[in-house]
Protein backbone atom coordinates (compact mmCIF):
# COMPACT_ATOMS: atom_id res chain seq x y z
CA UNK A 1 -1.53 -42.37 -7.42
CA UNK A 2 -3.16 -43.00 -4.28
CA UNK A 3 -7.01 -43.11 -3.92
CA UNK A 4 -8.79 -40.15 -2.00
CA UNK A 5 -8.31 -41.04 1.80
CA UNK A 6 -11.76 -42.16 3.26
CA UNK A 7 -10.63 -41.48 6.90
CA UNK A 8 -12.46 -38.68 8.14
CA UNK A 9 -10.41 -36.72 10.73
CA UNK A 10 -11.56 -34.10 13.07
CA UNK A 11 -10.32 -30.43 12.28
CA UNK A 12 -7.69 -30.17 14.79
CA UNK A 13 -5.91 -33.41 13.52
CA UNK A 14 -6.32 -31.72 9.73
CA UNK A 15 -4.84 -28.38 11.07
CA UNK A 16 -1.72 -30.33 12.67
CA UNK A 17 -1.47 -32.14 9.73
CA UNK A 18 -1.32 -29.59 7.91
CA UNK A 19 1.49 -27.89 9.72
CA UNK A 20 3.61 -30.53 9.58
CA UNK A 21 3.21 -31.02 5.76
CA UNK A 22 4.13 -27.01 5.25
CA UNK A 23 6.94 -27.74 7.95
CA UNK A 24 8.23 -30.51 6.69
CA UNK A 25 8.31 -29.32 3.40
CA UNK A 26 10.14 -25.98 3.79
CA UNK A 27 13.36 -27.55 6.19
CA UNK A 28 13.28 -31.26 5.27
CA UNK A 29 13.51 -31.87 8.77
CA UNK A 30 11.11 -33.83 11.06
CA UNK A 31 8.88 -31.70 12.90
CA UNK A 32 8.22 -32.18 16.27
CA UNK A 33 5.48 -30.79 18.72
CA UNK A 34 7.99 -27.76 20.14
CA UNK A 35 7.77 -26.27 16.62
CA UNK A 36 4.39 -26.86 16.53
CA UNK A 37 3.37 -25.03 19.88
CA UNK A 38 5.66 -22.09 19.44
CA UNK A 39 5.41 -21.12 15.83
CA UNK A 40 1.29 -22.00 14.82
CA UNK A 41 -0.13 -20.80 18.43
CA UNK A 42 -2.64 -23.68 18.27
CA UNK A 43 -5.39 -23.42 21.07
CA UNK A 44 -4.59 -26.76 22.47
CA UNK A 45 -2.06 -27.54 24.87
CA UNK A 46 1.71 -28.98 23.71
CA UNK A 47 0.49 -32.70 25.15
CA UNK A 48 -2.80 -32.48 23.19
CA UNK A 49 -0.42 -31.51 19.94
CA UNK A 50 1.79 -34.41 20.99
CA UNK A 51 -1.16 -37.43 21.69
CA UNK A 52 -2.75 -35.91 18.09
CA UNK A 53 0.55 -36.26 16.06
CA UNK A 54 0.72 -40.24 18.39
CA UNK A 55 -2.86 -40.52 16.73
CA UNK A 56 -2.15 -39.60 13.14
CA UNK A 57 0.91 -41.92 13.22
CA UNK A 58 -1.32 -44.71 14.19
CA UNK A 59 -3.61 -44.00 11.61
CA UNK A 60 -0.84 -43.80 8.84
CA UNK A 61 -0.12 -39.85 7.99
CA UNK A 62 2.35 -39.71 9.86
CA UNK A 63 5.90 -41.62 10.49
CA UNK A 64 9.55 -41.05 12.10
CA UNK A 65 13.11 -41.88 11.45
CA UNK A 66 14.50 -44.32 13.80
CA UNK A 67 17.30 -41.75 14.46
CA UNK A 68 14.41 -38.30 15.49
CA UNK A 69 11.34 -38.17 17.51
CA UNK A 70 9.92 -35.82 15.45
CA UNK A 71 7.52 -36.43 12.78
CA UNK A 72 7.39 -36.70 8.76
CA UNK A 73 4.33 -37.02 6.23
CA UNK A 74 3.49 -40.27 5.17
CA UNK A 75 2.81 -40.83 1.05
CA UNK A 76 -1.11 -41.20 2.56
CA UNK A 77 -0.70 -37.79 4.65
CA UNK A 78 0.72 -36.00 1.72
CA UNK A 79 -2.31 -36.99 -0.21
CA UNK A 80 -5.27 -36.38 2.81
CA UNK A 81 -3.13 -32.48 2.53
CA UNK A 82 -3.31 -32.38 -1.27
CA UNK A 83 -7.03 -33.73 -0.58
CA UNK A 84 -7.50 -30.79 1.75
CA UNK A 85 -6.23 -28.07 -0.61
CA UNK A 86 -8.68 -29.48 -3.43
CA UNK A 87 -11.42 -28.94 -1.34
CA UNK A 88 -10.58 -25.73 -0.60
CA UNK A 89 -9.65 -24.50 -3.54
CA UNK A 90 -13.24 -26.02 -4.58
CA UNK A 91 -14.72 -23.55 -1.57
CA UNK A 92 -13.00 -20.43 -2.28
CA UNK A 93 -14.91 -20.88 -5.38
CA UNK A 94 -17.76 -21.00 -4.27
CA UNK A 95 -17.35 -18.00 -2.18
CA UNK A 96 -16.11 -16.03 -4.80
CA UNK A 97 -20.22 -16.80 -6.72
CA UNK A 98 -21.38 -15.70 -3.13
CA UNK A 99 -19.54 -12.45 -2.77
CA UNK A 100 -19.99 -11.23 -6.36
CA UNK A 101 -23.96 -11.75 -6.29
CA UNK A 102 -24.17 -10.18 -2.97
CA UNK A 103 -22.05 -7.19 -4.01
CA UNK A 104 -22.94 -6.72 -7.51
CA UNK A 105 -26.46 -7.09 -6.50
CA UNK A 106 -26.41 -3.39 -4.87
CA UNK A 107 -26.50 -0.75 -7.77
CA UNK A 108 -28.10 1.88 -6.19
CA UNK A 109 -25.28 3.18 -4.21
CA UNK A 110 -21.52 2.35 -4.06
CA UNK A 111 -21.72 3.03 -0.11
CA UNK A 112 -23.83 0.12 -0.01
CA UNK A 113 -21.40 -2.15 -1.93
CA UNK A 114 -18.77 -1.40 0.47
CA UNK A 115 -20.77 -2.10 3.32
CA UNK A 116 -21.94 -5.50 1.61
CA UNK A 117 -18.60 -5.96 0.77
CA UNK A 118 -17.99 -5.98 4.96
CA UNK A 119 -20.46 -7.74 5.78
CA UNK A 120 -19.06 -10.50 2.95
CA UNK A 121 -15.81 -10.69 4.34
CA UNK A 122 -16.84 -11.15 7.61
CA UNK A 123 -19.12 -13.64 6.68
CA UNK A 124 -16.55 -15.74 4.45
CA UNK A 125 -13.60 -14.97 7.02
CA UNK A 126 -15.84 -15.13 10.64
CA UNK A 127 -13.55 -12.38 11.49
CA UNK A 128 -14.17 -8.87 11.62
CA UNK A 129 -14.38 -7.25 7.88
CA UNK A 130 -13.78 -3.75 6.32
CA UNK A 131 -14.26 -1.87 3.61
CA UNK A 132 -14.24 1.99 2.89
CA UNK A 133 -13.35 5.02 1.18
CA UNK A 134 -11.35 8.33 2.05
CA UNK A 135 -12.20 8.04 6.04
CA UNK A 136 -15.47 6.28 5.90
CA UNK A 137 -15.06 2.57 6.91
CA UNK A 138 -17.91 -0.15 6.96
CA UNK A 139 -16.64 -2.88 9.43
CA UNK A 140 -18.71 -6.05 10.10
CA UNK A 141 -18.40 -9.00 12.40
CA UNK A 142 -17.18 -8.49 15.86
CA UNK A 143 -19.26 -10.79 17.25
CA UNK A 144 -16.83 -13.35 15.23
CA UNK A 145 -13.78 -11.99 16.23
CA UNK A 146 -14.50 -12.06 20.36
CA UNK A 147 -15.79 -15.61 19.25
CA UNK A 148 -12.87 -16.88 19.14
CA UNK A 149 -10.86 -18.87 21.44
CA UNK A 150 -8.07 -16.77 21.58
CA UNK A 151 -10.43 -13.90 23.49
CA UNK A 152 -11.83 -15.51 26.23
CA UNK A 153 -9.47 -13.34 28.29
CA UNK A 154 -11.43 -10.38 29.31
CA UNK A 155 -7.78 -8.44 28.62
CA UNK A 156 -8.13 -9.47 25.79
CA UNK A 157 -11.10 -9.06 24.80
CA UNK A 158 -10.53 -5.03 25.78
CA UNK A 159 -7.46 -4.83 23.80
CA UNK A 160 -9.53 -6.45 20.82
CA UNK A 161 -12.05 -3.94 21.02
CA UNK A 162 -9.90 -0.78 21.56
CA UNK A 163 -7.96 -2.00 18.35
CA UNK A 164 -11.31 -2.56 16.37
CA UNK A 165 -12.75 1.38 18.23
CA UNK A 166 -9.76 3.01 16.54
CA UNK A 167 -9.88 0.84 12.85
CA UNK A 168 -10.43 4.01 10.93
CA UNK A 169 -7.02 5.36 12.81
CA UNK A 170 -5.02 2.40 12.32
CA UNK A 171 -5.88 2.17 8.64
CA UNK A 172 -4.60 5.60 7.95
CA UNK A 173 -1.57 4.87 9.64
CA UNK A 174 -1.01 1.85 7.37
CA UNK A 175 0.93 3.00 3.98
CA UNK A 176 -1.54 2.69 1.25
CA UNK A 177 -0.78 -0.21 -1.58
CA UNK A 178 -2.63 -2.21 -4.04
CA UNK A 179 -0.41 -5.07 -3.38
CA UNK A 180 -2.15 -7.24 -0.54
CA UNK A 181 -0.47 -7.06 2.77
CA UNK A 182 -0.19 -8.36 6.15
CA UNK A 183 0.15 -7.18 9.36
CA UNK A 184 0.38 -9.64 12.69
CA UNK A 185 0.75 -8.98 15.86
CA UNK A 186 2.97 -6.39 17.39
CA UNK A 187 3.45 -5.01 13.46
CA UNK A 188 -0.43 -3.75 13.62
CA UNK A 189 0.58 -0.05 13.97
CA UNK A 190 -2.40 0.44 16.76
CA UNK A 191 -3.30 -2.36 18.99
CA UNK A 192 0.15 -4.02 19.19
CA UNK A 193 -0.71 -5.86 22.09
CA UNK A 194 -3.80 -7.54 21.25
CA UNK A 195 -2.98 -10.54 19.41
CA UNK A 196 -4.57 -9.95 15.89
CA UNK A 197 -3.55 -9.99 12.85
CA UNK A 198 -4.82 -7.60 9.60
CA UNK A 199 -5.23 -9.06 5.87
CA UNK A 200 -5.71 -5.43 3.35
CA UNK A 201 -5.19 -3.93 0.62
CA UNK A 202 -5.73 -0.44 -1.27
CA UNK A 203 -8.38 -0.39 -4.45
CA UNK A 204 -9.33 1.59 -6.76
CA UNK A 205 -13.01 2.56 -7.33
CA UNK A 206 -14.91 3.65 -10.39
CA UNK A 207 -14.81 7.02 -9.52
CA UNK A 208 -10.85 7.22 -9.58
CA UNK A 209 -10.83 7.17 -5.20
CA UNK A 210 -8.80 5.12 -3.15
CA UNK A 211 -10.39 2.77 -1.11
CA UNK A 212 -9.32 -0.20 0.94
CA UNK A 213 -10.98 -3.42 2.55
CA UNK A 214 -9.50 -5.94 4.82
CA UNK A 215 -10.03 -8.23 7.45
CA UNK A 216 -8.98 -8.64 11.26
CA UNK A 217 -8.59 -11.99 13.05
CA UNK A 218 -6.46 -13.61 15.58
CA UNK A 219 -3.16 -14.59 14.30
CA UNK A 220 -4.26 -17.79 13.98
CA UNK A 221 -5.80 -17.42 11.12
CA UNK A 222 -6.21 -19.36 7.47
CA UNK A 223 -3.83 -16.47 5.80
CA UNK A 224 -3.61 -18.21 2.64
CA UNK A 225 -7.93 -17.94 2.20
CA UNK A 226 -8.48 -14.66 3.73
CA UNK A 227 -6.01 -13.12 0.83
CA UNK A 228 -7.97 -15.14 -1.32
CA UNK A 229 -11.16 -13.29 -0.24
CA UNK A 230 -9.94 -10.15 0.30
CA UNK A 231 -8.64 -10.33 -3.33
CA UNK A 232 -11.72 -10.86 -4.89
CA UNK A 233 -13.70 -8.80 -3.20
CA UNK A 234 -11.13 -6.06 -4.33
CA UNK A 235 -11.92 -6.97 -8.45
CA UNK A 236 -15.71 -6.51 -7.89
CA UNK A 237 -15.07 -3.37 -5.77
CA UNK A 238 -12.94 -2.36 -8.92
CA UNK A 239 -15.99 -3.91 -11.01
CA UNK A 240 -13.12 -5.83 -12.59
CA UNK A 241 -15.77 -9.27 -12.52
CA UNK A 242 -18.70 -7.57 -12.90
């Protein structure tokens, strides 16, 4: 087994990286920096993509068959990605001792543990978070939604906030479940056209109501730890951890 990579690489050669691993590993086939562009909407351009996956060649996560000029994970880029997932898996918990203190913490009303509970998965997302019951909707965190690169675009930025001025619409229009789902892009019932995608999913509180919380980001977002969150903010709202 290899030892832990000591190369430190900057985050946008970890999120490539990281694409091609997942890539590579679902079709077996090298991946090259067309795939890359269309399918992970990366805010770089296709020949910053390309001199980045030139880079991480050089430095050894990275190789290619004589016969394609696409790339395939080294055995020392497999292990910087299973390095990477450690350490997140290492952060989630964390976050997880974060969000229950800060939610648990507020016993005098449950209003005020849903609006914690926004203001939580904002915080661990920096995207916008929800949380509510039967209409009423806590939401926290635009400021790290239009933060993002993706909204420069003063269009965008509109469609952004006419999506996030009608939240308590589009989450009515949204079949209720207490499975997690998500919703990117143009299948966001309202807002189709603004680029985001929604993380969600329907609770249960103590006094027998549905509720649901959520999150709203770009698409470009870490899917895989926002469902993460979102689920266990869900158990304390159920006081399933606490």
């Amino acid at each position: 087994m290899l030892k832990r990579v000591k190369i430190d690489m900057d985050s946008r050669k970890e999120a490539i990286l990281e694409a091609i691993v997942r890539e590579y590993v679902e079709a077996s086939v090298p991946v090259g920096s067309l795939i890359l562009t269309e399918k992970y909407q990366f805010p770089f351009s296709s020949a910053t993509i390309r001199a980045e996956m030139a880079e991480l060649e050089r430095l050894g996560f990275l190789t290619h068959p004589h016969t394609s000029a696409g790339r395939i994970p080294t055995e020392k880029g497999y292990r910087y990605y299973v390095n990477m997932m450690a350490e997140e898996e290492k952060l989630l918990a964390r976050e997880e001792l974060v969000a229950q203190k800060r939610i648990t913490s507020m016993q005098d009303r449950y209003e005020k543990q849903l609006e914690t509970a926004s203001e939580v998965i904002s915080d661990l997302t920096r995207n916008i978070g929800f949380a509510g019951l039967s209409g009423e909707i806590f939401y926290h965190g635009l400021r790290y939604l239009l933060s993002q690169p993706e909204f420069l675009d003063p269009i965008r930025i509109l469609k952004a906030g006419e999506l996030v001025d009608n939240l308590t619409r589009l989450i009515e229009e949204i079949p209720y479940s207490e499975n997690p789902h998500i919703y990117i892009g143009s299948e966001i019932p309202v807002g189709k056209s603004a680029g985001c995608a929604l993380v969600l999913s329907g609770f249960k509180a103590p006094s027998g109501h549905a509720g649901i919380v959520g999150v709203l980001g770009p698409m470009r977002m870490p899917y895989r730890h926002n469902l993460s969150v979102i689920s266990e903010v869900k158990s304390l709202l159920e006081n399933k951890n606490g």
